[in-house]
N, C-alpha and C. Protein backbone atom coordinates (compact mmCIF):
# COMPACT_ATOMS: atom_id res chain seq x y z
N UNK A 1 22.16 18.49 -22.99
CA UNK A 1 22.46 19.21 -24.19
C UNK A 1 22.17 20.69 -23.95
N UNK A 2 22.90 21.62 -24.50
CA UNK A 2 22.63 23.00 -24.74
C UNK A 2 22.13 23.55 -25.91
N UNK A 3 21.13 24.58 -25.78
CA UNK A 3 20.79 24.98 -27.29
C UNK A 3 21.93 26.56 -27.26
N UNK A 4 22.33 26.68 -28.04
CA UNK A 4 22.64 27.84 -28.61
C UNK A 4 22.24 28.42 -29.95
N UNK A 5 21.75 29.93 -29.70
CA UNK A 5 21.36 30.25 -31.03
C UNK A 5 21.60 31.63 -31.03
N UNK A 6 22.72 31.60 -32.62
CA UNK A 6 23.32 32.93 -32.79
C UNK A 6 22.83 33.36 -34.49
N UNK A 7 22.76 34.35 -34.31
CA UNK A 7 22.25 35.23 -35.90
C UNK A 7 23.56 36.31 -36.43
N UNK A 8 23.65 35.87 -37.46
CA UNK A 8 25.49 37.14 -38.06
C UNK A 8 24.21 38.52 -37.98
N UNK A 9 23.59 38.92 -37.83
CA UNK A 9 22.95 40.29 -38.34
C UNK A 9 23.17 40.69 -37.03
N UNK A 10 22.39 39.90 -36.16
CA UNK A 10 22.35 40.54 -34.95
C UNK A 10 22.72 39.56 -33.44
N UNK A 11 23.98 39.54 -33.19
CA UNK A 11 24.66 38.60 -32.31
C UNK A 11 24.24 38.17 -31.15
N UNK A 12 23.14 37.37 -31.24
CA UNK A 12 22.35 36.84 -29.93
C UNK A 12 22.79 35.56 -29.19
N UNK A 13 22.89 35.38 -28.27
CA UNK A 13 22.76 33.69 -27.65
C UNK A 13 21.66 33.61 -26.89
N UNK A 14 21.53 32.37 -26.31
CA UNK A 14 20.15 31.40 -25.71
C UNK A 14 20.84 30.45 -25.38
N UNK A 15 21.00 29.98 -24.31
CA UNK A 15 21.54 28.35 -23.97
C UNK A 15 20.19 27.99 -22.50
N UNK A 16 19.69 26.98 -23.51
CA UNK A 16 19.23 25.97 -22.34
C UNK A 16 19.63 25.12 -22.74
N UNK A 17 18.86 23.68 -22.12
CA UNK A 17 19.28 22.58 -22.23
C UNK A 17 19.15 21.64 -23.23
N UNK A 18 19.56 21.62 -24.37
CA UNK A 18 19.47 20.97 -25.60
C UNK A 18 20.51 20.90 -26.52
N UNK A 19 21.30 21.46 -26.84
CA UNK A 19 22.79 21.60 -27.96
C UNK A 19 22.46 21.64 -29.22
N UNK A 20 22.22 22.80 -29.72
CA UNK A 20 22.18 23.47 -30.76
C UNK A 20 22.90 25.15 -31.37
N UNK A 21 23.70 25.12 -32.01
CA UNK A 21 24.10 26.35 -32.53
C UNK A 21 23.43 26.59 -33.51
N UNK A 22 23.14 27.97 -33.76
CA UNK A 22 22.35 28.46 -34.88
C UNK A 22 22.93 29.47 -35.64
N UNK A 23 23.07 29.49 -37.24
CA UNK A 23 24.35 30.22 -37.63
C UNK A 23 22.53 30.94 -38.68
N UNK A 24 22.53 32.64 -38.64
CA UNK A 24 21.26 32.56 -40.22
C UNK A 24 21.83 33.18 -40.76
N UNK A 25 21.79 33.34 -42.36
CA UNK A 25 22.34 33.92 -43.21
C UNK A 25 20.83 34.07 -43.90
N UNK A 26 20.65 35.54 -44.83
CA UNK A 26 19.24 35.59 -45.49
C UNK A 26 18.93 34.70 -45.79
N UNK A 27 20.20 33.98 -46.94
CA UNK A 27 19.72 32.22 -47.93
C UNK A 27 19.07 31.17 -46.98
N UNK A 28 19.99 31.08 -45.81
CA UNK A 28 19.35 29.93 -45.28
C UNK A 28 19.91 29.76 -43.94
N UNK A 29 19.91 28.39 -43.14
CA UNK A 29 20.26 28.58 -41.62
C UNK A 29 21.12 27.35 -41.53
N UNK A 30 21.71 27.15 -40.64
CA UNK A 30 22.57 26.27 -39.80
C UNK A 30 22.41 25.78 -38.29
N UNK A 31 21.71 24.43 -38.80
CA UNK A 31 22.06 24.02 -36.75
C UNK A 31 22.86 23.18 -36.55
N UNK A 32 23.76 23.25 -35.25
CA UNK A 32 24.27 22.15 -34.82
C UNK A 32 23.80 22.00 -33.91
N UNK A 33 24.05 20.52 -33.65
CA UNK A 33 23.06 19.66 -32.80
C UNK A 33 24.12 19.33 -31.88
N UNK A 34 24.59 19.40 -30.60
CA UNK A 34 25.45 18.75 -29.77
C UNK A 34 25.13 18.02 -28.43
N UNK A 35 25.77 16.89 -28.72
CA UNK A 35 24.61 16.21 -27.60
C UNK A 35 25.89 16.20 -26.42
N UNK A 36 25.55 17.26 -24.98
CA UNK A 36 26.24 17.32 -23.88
C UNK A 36 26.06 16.33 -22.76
N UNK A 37 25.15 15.61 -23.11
CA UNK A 37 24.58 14.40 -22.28
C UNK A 37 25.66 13.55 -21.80
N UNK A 38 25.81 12.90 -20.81
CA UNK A 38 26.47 11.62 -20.56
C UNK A 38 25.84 10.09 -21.10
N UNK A 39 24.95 10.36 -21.40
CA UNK A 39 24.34 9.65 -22.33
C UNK A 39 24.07 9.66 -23.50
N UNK A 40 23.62 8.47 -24.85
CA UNK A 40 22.91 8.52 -26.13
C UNK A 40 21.85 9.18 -26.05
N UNK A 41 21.62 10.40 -27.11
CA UNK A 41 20.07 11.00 -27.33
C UNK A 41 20.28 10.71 -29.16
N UNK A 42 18.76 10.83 -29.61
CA UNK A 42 18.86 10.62 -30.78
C UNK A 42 17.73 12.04 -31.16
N UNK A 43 18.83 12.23 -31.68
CA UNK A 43 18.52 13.91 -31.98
C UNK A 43 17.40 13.88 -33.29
N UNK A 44 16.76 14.33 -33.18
CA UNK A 44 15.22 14.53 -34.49
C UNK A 44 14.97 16.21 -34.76
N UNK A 45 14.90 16.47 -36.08
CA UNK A 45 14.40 17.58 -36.75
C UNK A 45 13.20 16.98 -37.83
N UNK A 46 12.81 18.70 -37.97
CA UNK A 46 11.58 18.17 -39.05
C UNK A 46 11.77 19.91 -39.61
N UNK A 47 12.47 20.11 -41.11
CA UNK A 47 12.86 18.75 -41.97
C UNK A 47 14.35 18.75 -41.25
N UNK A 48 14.68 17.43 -41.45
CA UNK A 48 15.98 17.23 -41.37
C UNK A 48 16.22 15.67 -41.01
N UNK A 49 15.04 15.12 -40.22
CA UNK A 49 15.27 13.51 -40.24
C UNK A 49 16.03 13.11 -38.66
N UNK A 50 16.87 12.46 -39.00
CA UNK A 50 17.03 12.09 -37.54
C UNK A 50 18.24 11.56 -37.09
N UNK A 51 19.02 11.59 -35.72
CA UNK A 51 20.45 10.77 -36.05
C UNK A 51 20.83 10.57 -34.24
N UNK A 52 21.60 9.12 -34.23
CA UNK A 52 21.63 8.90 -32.62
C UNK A 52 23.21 9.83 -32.38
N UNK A 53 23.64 10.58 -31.47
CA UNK A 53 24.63 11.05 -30.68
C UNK A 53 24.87 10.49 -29.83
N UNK A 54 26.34 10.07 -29.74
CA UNK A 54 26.95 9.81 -28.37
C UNK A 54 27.30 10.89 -27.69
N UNK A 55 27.36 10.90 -26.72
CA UNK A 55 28.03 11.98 -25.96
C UNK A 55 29.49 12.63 -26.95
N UNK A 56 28.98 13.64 -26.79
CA UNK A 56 30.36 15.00 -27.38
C UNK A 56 29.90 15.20 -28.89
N UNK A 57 29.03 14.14 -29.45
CA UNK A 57 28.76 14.36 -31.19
C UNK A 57 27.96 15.56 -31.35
N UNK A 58 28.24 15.78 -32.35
CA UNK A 58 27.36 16.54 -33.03
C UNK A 58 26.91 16.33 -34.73
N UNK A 59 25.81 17.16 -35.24
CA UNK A 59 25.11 16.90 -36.45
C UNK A 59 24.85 18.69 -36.74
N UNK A 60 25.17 18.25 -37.61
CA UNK A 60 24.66 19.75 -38.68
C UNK A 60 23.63 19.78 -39.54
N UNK A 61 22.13 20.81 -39.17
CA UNK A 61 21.30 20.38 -40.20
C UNK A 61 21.43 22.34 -40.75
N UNK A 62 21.27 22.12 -42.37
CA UNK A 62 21.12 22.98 -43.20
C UNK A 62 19.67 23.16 -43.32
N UNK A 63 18.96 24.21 -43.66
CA UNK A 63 17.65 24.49 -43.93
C UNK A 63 17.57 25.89 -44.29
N UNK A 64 16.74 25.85 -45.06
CA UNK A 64 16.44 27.02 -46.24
C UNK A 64 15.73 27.95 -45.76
N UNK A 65 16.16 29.21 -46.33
CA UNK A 65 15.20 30.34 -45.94
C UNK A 65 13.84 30.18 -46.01
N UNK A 66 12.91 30.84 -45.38
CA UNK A 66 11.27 30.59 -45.58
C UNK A 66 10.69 29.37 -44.95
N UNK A 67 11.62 28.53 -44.35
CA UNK A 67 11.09 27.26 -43.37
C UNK A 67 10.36 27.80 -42.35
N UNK A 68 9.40 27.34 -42.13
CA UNK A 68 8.15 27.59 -40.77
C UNK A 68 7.59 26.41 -40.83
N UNK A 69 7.54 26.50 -39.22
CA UNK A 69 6.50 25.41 -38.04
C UNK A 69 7.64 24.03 -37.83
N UNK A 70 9.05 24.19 -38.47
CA UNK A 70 10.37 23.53 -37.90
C UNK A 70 10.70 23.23 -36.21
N UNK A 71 10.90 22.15 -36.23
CA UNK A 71 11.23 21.75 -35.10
C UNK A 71 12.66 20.83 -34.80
N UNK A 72 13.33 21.19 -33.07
CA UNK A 72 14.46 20.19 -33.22
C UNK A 72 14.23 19.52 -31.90
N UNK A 73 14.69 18.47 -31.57
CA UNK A 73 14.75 17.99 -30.37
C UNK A 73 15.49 16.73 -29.94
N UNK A 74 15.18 16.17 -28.56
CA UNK A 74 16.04 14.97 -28.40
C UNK A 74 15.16 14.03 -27.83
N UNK A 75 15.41 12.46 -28.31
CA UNK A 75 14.77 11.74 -27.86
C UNK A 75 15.55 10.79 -27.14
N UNK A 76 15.00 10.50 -25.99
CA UNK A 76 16.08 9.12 -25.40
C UNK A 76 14.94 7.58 -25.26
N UNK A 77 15.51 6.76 -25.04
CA UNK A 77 15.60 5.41 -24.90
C UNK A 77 15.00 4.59 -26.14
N UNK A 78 16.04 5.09 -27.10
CA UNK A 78 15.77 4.43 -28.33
C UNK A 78 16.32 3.25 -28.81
N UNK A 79 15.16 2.28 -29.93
CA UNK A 79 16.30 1.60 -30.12
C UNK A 79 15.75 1.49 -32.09
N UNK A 80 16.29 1.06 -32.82
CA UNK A 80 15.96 1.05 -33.83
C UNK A 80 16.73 -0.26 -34.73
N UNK A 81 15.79 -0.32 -35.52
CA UNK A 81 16.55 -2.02 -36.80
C UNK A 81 17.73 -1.25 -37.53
N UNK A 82 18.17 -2.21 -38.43
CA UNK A 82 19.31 -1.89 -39.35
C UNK A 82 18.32 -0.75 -40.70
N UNK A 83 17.13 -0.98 -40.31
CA UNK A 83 16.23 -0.14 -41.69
C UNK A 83 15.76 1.06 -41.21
N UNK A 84 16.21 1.41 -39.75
CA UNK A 84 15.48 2.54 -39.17
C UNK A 84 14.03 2.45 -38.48
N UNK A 85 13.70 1.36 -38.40
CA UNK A 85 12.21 1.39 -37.71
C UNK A 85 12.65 0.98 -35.93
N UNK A 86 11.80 1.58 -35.22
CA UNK A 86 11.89 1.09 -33.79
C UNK A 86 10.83 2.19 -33.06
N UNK A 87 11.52 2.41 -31.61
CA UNK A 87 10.89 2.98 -30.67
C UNK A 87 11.47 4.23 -30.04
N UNK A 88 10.98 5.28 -29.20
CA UNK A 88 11.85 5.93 -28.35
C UNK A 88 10.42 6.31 -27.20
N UNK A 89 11.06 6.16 -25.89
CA UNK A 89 10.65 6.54 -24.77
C UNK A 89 10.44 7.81 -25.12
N UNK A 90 11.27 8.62 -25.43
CA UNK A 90 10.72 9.84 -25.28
C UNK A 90 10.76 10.73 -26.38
N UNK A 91 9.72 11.72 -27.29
CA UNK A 91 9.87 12.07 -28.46
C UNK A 91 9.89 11.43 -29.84
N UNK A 92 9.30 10.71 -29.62
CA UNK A 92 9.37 9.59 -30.60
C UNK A 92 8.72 10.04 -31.73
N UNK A 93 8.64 9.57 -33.33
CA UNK A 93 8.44 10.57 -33.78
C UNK A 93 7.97 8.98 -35.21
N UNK A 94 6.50 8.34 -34.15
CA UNK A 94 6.26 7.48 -35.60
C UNK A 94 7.08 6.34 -36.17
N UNK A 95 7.92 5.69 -34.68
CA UNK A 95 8.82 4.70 -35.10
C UNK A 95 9.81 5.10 -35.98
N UNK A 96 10.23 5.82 -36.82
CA UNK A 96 11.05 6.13 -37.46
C UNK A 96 12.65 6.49 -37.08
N UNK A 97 14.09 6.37 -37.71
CA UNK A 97 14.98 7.05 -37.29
C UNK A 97 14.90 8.30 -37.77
N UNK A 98 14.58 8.69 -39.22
CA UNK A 98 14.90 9.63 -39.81
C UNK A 98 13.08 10.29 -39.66
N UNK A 99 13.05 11.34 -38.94
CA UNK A 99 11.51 11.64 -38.19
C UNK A 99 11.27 12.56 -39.79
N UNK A 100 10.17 12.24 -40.03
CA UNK A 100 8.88 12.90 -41.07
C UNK A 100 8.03 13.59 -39.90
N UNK A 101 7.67 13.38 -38.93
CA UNK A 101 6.47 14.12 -38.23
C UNK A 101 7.20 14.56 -36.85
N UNK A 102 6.65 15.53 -35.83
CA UNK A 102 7.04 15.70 -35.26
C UNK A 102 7.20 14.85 -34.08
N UNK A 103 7.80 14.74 -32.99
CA UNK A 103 8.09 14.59 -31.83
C UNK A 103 6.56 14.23 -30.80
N UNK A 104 6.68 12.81 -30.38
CA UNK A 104 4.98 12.54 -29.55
C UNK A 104 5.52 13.40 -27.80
N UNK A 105 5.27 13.87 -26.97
CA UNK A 105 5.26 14.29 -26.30
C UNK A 105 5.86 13.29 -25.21
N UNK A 106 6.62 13.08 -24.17
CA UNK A 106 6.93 14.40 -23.55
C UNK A 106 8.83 14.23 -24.54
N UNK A 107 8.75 15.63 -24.32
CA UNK A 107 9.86 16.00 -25.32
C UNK A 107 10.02 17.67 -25.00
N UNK A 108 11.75 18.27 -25.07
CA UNK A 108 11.79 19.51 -24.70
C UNK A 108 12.27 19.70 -26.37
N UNK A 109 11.68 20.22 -26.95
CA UNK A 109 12.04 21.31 -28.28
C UNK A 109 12.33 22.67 -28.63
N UNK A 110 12.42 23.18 -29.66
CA UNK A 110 13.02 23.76 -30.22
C UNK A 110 12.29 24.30 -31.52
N UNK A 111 11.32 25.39 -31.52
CA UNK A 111 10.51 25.54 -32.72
C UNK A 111 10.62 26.95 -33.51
N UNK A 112 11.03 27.35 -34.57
CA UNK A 112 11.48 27.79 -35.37
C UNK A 112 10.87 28.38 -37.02
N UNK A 113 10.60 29.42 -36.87
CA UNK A 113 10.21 29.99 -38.70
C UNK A 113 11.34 30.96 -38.91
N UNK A 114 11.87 30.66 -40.08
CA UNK A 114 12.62 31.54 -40.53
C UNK A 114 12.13 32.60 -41.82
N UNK A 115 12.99 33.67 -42.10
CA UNK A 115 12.03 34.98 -42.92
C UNK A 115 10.62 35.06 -43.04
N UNK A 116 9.70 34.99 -41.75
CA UNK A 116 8.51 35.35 -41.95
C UNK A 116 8.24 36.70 -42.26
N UNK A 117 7.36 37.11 -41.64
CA UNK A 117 6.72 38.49 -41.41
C UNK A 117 7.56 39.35 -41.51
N UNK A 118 8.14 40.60 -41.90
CA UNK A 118 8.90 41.25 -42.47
C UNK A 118 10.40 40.98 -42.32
N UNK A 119 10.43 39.58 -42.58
CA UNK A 119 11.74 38.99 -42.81
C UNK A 119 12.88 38.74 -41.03
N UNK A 120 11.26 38.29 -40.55
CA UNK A 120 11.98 38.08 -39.12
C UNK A 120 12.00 36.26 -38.78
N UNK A 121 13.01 36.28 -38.14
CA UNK A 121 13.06 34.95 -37.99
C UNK A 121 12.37 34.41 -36.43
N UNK A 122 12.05 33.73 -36.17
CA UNK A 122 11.22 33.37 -34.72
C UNK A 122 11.50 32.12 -33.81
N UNK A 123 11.35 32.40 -32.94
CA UNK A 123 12.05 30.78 -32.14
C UNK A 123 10.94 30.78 -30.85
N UNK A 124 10.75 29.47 -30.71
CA UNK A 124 10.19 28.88 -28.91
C UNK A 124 10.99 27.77 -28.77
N UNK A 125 11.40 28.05 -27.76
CA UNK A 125 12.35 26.75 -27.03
C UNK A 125 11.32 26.58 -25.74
């Protein structure tokens, strides 16, 4: 996967390995999630919950201005029930599909505050 992350104010990119576009507007932000893998990853945010990708999919999570200590990432060798409970080898996030907490380690992420400190937005990948 690739991350990409672009801002309309000020036209930046970032691509490593994760698949994410980042659209910010003051109100609020935009990610897409694209999974470049030849394989299933099951992509997890917090907030945003959680969703499996096949190769070429993607997911769009919306999130509001003033979000801090946000995270995105990918987990592989998952498997989960028809109710959402299961496992993932990697990033797992509390048995859950739709992740409430973050990501158990080892896991490559994606961490994120938006309009903090004089209305700057912040990222660690």
């Amino acid at each position: 996967m690739t991350i990409t992350i672009k801002t309309l104010s000020n036209i930046s990119y970032l691509a490593v390995a994760l698949g994410l576009t980042f659209a910010a507007i003051t109100q609020a932000a935009r990610f897409d999630v694209t999974n470049r893998c030849r394989y299933i990853v099951w992509a997890a945010a917090v907030p945003g919950g959680g969703r499996q990708l096949n190769s070429g999919q993607s997911w769009a999570i919306n999130v509001a201005a003033g979000t801090k200590g946000a995270r995105i990432w990918a987990r592989t060798g998952c498997s989960f029930d028809g109710s959402g409970h299961g496992r993932c080898q990697t990033g797992d996030c509390g048995g859950l599909l739709q992740c409430q907490a973050y990501g158990a380690p080892p896991n490559t992420l994606a961490e994120y505050a938006l309009n903090q400190f004089i209305n700057l937005d912040f990222f660690d990948i």
